[in-house]
N, C-alpha and C. Protein backbone atom coordinates (compact mmCIF):
# COMPACT_ATOMS: atom_id res chain seq x y z
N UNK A 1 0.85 -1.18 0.00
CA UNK A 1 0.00 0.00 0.00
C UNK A 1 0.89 1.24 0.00
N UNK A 2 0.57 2.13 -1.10
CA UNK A 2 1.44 3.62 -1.04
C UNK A 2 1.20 4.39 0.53
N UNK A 3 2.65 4.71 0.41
CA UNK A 3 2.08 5.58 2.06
C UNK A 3 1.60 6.85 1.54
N UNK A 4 1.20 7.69 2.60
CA UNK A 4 0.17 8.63 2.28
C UNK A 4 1.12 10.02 1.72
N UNK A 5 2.06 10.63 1.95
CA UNK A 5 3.17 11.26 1.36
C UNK A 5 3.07 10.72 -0.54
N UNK A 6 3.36 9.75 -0.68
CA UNK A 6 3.01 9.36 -2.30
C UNK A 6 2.12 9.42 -2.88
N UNK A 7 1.03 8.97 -1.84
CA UNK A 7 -0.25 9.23 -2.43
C UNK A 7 -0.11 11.19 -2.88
N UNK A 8 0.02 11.78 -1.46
CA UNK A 8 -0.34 12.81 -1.88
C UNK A 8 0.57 13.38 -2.69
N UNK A 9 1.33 13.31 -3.12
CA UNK A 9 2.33 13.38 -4.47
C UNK A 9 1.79 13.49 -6.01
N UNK A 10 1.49 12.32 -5.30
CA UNK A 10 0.49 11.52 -6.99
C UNK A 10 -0.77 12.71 -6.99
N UNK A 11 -1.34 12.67 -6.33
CA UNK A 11 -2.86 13.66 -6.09
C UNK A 11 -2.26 15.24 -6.95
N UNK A 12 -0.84 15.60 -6.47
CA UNK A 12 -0.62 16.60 -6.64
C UNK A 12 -0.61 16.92 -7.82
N UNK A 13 -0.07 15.53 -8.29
CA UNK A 13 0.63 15.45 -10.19
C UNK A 13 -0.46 15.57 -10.95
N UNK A 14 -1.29 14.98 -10.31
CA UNK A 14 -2.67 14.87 -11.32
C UNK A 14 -3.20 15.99 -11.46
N UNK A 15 -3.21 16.69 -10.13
CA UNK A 15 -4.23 17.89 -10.27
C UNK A 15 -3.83 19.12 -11.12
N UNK A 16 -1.77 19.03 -11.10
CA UNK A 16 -1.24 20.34 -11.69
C UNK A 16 -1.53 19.59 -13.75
N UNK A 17 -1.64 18.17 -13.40
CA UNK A 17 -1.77 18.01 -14.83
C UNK A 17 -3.03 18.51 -15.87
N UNK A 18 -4.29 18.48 -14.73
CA UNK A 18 -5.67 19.31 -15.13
C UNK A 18 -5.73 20.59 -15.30
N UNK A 19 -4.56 21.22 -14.02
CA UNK A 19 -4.44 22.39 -14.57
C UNK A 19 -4.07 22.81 -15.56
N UNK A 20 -2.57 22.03 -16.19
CA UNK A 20 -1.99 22.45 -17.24
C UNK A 20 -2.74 22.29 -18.63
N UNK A 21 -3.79 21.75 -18.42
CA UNK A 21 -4.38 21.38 -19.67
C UNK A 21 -6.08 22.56 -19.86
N UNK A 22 -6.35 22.50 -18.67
CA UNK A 22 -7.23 23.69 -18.46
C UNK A 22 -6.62 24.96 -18.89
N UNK A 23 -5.20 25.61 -17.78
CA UNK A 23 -4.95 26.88 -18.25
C UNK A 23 -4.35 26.62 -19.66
N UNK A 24 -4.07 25.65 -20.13
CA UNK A 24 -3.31 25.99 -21.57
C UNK A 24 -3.94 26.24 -22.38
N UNK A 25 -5.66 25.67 -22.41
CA UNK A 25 -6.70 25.52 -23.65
C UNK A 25 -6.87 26.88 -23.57
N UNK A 26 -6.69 27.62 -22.41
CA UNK A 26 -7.25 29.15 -22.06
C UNK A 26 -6.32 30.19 -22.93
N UNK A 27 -4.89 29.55 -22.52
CA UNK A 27 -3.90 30.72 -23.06
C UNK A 27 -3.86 30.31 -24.94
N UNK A 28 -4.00 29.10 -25.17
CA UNK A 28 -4.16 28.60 -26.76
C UNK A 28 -4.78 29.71 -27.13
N UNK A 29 -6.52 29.61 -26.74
CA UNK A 29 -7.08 30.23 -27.46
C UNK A 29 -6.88 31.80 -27.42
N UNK A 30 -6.05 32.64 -26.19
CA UNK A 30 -5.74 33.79 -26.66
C UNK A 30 -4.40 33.88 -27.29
N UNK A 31 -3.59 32.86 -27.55
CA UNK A 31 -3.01 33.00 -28.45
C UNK A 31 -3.00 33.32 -29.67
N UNK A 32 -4.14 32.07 -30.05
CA UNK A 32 -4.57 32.11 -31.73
C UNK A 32 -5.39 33.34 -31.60
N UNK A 33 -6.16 34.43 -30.76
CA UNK A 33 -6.37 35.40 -30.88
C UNK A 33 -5.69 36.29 -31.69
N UNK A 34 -4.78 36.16 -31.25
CA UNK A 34 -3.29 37.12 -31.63
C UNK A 34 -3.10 37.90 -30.30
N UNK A 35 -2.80 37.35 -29.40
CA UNK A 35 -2.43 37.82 -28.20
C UNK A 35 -0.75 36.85 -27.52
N UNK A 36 -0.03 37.43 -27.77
CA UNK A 36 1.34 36.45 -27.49
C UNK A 36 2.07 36.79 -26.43
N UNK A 37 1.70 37.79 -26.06
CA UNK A 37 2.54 38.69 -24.58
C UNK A 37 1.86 37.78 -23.48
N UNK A 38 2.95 37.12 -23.17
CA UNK A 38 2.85 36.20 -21.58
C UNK A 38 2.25 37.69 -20.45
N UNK A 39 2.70 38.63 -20.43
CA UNK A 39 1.99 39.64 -19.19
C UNK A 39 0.15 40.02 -19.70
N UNK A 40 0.60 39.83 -21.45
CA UNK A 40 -0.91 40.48 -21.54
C UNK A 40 -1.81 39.13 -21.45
N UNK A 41 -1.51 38.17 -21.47
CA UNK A 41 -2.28 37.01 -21.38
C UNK A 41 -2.52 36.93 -19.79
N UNK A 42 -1.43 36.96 -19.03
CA UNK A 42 -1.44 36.81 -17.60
C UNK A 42 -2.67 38.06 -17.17
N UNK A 43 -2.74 39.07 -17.62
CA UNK A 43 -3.87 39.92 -17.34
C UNK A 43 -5.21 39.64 -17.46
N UNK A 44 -5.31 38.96 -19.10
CA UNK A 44 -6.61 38.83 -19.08
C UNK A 44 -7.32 37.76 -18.35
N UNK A 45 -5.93 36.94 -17.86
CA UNK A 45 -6.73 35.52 -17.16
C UNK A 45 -7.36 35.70 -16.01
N UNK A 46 -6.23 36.70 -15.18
CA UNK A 46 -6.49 37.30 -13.86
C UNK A 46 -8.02 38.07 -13.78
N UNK A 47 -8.08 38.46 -14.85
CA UNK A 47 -9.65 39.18 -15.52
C UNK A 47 -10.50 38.43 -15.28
N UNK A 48 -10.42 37.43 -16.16
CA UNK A 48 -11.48 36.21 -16.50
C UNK A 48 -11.78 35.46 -14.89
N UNK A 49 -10.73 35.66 -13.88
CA UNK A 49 -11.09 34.40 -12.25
C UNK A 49 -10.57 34.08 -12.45
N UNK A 50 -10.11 33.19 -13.44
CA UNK A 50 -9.30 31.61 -13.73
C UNK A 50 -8.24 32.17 -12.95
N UNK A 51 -8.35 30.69 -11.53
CA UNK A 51 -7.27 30.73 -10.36
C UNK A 51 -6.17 29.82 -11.31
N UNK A 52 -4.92 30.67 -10.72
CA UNK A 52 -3.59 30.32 -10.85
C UNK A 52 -2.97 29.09 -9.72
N UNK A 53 -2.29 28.18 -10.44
CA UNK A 53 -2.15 26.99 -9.37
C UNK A 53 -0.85 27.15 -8.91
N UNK A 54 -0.90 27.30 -7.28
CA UNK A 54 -0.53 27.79 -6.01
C UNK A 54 0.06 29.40 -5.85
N UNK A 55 -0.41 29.97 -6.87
CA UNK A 55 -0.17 31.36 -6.77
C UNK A 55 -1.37 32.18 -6.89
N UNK A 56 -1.25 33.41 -5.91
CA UNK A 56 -2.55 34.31 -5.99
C UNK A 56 -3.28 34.77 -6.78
N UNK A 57 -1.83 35.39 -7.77
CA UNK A 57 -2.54 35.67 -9.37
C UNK A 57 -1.53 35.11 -10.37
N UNK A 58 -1.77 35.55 -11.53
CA UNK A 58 -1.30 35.24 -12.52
C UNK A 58 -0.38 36.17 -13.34
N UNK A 59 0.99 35.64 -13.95
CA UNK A 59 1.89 37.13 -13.86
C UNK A 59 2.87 36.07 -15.22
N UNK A 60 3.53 36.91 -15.78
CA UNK A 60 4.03 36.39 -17.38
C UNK A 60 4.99 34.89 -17.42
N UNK A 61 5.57 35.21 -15.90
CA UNK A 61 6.30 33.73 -16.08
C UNK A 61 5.53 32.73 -15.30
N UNK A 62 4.54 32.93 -15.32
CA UNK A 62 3.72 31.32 -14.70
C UNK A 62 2.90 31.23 -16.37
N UNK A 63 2.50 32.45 -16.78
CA UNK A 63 2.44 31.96 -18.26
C UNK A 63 3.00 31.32 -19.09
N UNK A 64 4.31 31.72 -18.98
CA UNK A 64 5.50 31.35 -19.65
C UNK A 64 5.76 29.39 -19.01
N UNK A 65 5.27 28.96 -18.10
CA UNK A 65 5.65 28.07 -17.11
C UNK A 65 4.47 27.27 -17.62
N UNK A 66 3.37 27.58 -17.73
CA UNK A 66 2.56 26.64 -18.40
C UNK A 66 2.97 25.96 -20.01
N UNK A 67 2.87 27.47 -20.80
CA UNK A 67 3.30 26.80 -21.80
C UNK A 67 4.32 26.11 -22.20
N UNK A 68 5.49 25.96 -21.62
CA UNK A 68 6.99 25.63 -21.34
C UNK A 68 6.44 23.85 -21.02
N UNK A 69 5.85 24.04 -19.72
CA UNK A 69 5.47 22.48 -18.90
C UNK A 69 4.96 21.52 -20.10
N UNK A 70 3.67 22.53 -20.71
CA UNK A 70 2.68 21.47 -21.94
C UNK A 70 3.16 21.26 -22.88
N UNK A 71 3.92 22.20 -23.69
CA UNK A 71 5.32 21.51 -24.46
C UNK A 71 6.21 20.48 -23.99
N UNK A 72 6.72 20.20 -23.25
CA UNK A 72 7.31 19.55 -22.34
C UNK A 72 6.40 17.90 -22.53
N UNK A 73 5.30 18.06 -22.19
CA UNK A 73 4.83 16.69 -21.69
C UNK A 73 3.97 16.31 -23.16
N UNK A 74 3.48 17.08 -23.90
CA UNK A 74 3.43 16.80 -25.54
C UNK A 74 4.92 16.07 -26.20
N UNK A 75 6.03 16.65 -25.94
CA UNK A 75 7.21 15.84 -26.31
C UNK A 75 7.09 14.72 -26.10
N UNK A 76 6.75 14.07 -24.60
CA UNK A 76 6.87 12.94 -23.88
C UNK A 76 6.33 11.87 -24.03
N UNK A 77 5.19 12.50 -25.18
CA UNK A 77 4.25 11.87 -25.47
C UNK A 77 3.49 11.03 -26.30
């Protein structure tokens, strides 16, 4: 049986993985907007609610950190 430290590990992975796929569909589509500025994207999200995962708000390099991560695990893939 996983001890509970792994478990909650695992819980963690999963959840930043929903995120990354949630905030990315978000920043995609203001991408293909024509919106490419990680601060101006980070604005409008902060606009929109859409909570930032484990940070208060949302600011160009957690933008930059999403799209970086989902590239990342698209490679992997």
């Amino acid at each position: 049986m996983p001890s509970a430290s792994k478990a909650s590990r695992e819980l963690d992975r999963a959840l930043l993985a929903i995120f990354l796929e949630a905030a990315g569909a978000l920043i995609d589509q203001l991408v293909e907007a024509g919106i490419s500025n990680p601060a101006d994207i980070a604005r409008r999200l902060n606009r929109r609610g859409f909570p930032c995962f484990g940070r208060p708000r949302w600011n160009a390099v957690a933008v930059a950190t999403v799209q970086r991560r989902r590239e990342r695990l698209r490679e992997a893939a």
